[in-house]
N, C-alpha and C. Protein backbone atom coordinates (compact mmCIF):
# COMPACT_ATOMS: atom_id res chain seq x y z
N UNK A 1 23.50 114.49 63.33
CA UNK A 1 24.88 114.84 63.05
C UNK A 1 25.74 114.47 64.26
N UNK A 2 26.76 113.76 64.19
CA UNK A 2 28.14 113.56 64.97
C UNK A 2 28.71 114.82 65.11
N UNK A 3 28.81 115.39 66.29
CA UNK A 3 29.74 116.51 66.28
C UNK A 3 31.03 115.97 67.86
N UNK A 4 32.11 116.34 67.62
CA UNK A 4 33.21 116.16 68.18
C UNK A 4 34.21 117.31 67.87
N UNK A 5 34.17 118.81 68.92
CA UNK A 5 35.02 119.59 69.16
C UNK A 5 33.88 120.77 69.38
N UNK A 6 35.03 122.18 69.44
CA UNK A 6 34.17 123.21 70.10
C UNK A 6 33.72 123.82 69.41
N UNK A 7 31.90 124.67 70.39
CA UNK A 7 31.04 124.72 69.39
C UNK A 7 31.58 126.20 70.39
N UNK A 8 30.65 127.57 69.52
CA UNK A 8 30.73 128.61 69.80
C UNK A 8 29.95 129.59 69.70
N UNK A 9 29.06 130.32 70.79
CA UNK A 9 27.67 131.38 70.60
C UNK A 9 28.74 132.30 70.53
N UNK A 10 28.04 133.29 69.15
CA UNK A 10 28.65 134.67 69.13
C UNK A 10 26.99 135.13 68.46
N UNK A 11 27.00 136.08 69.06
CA UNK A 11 25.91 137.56 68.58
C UNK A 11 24.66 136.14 68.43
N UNK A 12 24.55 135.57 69.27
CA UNK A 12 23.01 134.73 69.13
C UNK A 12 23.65 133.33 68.07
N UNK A 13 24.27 133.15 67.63
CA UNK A 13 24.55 132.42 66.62
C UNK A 13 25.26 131.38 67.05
N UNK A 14 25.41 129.59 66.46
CA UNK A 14 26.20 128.89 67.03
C UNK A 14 26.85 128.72 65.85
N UNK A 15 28.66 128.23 66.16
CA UNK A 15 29.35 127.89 65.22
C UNK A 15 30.76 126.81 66.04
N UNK A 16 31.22 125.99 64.57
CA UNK A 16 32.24 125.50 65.27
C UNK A 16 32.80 125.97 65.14
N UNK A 17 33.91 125.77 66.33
CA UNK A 17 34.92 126.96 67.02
C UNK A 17 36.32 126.31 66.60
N UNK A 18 37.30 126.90 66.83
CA UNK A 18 38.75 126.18 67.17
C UNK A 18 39.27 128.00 68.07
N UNK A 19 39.82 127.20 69.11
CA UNK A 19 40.51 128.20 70.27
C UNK A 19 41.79 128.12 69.72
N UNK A 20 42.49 129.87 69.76
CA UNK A 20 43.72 129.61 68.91
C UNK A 20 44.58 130.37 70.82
N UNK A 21 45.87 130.67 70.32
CA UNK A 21 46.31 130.71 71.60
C UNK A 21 46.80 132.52 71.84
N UNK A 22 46.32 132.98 71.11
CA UNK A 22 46.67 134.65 71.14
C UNK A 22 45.07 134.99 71.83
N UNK A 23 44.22 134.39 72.18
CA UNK A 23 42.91 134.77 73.13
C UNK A 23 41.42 135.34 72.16
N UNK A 24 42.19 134.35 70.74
CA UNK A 24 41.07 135.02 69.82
C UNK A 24 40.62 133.71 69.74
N UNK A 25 39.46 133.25 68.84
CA UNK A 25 38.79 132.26 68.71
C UNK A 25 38.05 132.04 66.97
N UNK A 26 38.58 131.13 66.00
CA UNK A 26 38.16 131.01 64.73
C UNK A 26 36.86 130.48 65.02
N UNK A 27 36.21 130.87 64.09
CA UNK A 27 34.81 130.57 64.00
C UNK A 27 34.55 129.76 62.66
N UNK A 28 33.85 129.11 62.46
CA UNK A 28 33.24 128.39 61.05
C UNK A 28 31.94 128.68 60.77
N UNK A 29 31.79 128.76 59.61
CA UNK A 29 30.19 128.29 59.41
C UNK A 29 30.38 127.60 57.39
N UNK A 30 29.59 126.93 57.06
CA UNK A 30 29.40 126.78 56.07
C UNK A 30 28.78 128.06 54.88
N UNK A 31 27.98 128.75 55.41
CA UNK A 31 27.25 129.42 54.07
C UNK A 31 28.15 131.34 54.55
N UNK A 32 27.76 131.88 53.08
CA UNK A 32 28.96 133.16 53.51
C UNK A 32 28.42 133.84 54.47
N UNK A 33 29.11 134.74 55.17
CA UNK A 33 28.56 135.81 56.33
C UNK A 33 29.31 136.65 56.35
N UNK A 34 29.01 137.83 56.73
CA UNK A 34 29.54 139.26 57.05
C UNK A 34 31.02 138.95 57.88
N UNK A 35 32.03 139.20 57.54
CA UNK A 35 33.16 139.43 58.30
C UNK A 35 34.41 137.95 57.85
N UNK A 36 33.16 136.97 57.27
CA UNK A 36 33.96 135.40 57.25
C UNK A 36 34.85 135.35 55.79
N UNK A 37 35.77 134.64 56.08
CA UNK A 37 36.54 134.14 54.44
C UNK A 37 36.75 133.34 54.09
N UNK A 38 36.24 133.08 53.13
CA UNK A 38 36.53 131.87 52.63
C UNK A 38 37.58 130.78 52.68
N UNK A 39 37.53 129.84 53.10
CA UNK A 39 38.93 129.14 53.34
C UNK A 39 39.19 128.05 52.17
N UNK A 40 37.96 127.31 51.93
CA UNK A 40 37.33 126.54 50.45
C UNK A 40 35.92 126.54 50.32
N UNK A 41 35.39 125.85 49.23
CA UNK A 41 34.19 126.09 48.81
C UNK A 41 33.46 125.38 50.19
N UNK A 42 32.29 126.04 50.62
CA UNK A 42 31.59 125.78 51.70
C UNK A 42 32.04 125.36 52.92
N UNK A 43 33.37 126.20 53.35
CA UNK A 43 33.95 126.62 54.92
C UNK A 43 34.73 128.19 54.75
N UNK A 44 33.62 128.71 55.62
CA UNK A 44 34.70 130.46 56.15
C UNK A 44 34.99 130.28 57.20
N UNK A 45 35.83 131.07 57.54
CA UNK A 45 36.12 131.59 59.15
C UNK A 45 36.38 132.60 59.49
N UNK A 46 36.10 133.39 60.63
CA UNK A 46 36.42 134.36 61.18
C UNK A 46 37.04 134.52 62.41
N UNK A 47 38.05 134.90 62.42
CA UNK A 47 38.68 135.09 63.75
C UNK A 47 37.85 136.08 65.02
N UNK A 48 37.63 136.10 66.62
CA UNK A 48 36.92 136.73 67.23
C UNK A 48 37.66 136.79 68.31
N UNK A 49 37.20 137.95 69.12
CA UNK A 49 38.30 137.69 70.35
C UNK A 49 37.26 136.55 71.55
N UNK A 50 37.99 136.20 72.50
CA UNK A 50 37.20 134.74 73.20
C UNK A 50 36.41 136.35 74.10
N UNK A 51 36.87 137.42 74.85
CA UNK A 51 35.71 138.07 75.44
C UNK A 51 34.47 138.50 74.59
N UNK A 52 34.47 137.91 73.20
CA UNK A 52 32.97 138.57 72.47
C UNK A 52 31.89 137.68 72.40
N UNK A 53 32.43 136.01 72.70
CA UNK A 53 31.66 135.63 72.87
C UNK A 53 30.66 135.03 74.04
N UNK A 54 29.56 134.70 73.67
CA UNK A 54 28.30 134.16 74.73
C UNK A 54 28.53 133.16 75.27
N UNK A 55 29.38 132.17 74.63
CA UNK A 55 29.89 131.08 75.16
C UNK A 55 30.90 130.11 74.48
N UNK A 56 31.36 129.36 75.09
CA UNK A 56 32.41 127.87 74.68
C UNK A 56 32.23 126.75 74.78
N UNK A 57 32.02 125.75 74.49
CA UNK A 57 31.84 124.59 74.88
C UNK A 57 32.62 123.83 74.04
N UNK A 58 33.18 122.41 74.59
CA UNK A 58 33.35 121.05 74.16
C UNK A 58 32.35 120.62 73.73
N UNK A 59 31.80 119.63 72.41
CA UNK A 59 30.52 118.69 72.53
C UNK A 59 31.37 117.75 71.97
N UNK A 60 30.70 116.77 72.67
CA UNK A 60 31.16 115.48 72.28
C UNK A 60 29.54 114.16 71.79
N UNK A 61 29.66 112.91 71.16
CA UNK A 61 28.47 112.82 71.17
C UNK A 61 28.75 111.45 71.63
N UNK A 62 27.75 110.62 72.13
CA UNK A 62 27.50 109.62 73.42
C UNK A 62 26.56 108.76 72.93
N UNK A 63 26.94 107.62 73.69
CA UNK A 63 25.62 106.41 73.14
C UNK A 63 26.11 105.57 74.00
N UNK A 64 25.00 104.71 74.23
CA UNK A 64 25.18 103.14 74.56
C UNK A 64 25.39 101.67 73.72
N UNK A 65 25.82 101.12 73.53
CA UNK A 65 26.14 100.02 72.79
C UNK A 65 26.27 99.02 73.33
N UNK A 66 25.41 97.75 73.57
CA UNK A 66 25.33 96.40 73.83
C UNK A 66 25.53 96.95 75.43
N UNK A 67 24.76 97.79 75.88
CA UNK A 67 24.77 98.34 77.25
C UNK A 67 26.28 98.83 78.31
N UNK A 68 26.42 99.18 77.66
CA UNK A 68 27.78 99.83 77.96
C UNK A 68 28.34 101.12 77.44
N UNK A 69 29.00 102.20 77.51
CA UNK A 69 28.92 103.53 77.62
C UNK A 69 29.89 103.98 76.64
N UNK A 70 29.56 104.72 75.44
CA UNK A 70 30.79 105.34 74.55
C UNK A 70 30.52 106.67 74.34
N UNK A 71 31.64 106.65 73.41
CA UNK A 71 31.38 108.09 72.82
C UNK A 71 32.02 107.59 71.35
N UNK A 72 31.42 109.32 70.16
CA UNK A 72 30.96 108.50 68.87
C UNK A 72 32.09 109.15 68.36
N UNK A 73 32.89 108.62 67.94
CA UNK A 73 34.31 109.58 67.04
C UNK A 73 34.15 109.38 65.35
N UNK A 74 33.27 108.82 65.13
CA UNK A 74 33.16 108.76 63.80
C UNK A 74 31.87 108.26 63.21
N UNK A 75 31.63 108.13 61.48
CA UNK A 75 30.83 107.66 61.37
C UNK A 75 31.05 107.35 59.71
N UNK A 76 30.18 106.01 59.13
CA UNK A 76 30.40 106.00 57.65
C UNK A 76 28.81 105.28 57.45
N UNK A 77 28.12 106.21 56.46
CA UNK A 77 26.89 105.36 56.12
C UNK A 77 26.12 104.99 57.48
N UNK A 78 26.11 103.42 57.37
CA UNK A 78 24.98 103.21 58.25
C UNK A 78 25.51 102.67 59.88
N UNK A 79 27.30 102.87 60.06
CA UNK A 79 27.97 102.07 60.53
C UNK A 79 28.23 103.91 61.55
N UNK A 80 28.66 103.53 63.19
CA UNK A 80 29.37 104.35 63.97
C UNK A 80 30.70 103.72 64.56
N UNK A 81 31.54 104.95 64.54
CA UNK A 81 32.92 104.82 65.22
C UNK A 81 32.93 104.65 66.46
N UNK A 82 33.15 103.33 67.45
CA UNK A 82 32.59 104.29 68.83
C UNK A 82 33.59 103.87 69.53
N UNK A 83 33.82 104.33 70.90
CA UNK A 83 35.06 104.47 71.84
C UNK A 83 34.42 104.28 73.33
N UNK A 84 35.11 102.89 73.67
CA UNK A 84 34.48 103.03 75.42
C UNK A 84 35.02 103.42 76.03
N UNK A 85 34.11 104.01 76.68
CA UNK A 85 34.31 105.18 77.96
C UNK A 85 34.40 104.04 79.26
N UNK A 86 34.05 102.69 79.73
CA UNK A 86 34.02 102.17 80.83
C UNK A 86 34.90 101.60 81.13
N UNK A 87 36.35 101.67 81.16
CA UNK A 87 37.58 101.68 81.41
C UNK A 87 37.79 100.21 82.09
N UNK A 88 37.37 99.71 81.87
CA UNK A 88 37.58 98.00 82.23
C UNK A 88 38.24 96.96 80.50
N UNK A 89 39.35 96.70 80.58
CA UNK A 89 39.34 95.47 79.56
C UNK A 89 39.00 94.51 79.82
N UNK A 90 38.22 93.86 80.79
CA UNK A 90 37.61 92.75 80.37
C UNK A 90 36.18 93.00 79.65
N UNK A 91 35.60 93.86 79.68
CA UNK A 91 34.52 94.12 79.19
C UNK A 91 35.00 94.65 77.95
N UNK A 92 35.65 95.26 77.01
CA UNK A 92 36.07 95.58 76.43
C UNK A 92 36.44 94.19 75.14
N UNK A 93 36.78 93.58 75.96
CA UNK A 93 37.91 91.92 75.36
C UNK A 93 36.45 91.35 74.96
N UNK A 94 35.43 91.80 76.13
CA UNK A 94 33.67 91.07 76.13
C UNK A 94 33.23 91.22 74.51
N UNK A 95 33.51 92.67 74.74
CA UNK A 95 32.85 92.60 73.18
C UNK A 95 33.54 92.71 72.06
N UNK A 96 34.57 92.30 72.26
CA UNK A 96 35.42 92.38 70.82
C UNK A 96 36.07 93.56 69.95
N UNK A 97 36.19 94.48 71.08
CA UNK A 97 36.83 95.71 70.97
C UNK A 97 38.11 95.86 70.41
N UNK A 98 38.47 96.65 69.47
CA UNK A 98 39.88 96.80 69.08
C UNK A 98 40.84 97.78 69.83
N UNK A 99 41.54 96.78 70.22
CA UNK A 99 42.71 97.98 71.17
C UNK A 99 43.27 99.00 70.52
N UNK A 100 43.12 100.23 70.69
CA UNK A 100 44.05 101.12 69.69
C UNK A 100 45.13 101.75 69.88
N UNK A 101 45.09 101.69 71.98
CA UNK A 101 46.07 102.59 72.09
C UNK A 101 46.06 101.57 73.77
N UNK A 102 46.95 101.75 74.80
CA UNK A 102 47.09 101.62 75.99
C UNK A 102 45.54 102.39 76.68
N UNK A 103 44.29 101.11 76.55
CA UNK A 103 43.14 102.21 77.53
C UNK A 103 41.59 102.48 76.94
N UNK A 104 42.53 102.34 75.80
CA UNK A 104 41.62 103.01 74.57
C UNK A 104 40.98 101.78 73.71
N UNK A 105 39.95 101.24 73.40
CA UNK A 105 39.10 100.80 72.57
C UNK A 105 37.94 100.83 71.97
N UNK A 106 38.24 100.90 70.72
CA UNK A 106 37.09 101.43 69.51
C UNK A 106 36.52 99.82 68.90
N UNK A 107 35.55 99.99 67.82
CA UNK A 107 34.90 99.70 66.95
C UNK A 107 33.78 100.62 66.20
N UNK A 108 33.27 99.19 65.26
CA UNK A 108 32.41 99.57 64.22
C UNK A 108 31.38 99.20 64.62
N UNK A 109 30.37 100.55 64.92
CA UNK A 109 28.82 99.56 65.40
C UNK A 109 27.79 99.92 64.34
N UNK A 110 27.16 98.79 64.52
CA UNK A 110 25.62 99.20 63.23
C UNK A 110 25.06 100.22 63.97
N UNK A 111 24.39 101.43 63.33
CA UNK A 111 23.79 102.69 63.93
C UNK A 111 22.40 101.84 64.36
N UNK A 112 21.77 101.33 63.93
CA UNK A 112 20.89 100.86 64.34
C UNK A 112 20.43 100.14 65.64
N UNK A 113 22.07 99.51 65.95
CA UNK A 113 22.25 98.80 67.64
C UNK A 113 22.40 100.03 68.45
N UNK A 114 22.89 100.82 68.09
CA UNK A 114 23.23 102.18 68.97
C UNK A 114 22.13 102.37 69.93
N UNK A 115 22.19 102.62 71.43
CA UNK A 115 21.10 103.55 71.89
C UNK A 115 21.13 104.82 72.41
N UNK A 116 20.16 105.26 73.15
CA UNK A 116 20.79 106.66 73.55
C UNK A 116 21.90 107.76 72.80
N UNK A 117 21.62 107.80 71.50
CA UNK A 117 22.60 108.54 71.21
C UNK A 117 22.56 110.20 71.32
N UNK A 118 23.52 110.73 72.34
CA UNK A 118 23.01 112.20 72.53
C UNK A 118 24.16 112.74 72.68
N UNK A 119 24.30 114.14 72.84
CA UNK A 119 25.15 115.22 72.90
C UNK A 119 25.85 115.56 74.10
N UNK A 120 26.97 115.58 74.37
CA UNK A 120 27.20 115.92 76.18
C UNK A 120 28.11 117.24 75.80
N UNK A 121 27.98 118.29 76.86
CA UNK A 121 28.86 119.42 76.75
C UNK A 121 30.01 119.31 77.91
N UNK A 122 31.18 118.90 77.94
CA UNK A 122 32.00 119.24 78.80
C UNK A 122 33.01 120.17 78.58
């Protein structure tokens, strides 16, 4: 699984999070649970305050591609979204990267070229 945003331990349990700005923290999970509501079919949430829980984190997810360093913002089938992290455009221009923004370049990689694909918490 691609995950991109915050994950959240409450009472032993992990969930994705979203930090709201009154110092409470929504929680997700897919299947029902004690306290959660339904928002649509197979997502609840529960609001928590941020001192109840065990922890916070960012995850983001990471790979190498044609030896060079991304991170994975997407995914379809057998294909990944990926975004270089090595802040050089000529290497970038190297591999045929699509500019998306001033800095920023993505593509479409076969999952299969992918390496290292792993999880980073910042």
């Amino acid at each position: 699984m691609i995950r991109d945003g915050y994950v959240a331990v409450w009472k032993g349990s992990e969930y994705e999070a979203s930090p709201s700005v009154n110092g409470e923290v929504r929680l997700y999970t897919t299947q029902p649970a004690d306290g959660f509501v339904e928002t649509r079919p197979g997502r609840h949430r529960r609001s928590v305050p941020v001192a109840e829980l065990e922890q916070l984190r960012y995850v983001r997810t990471a790979c190498r591609w044609r030896g060079e360093r991304f991170i994975v913002v997407g995914e379809h089938e057998t294909w990944l979204r990926v975004e270089y992290t090595g802040g050089r455009a000529t290497v970038a221009e190297r591999l045929g990267l699509d500019r998306i923004d001033h800095g920023v370049w993505q593509t479409w990689a076969p999952r299969a070229e992918v390496e290292d694909l792993h999880e980073e918490f910042i």
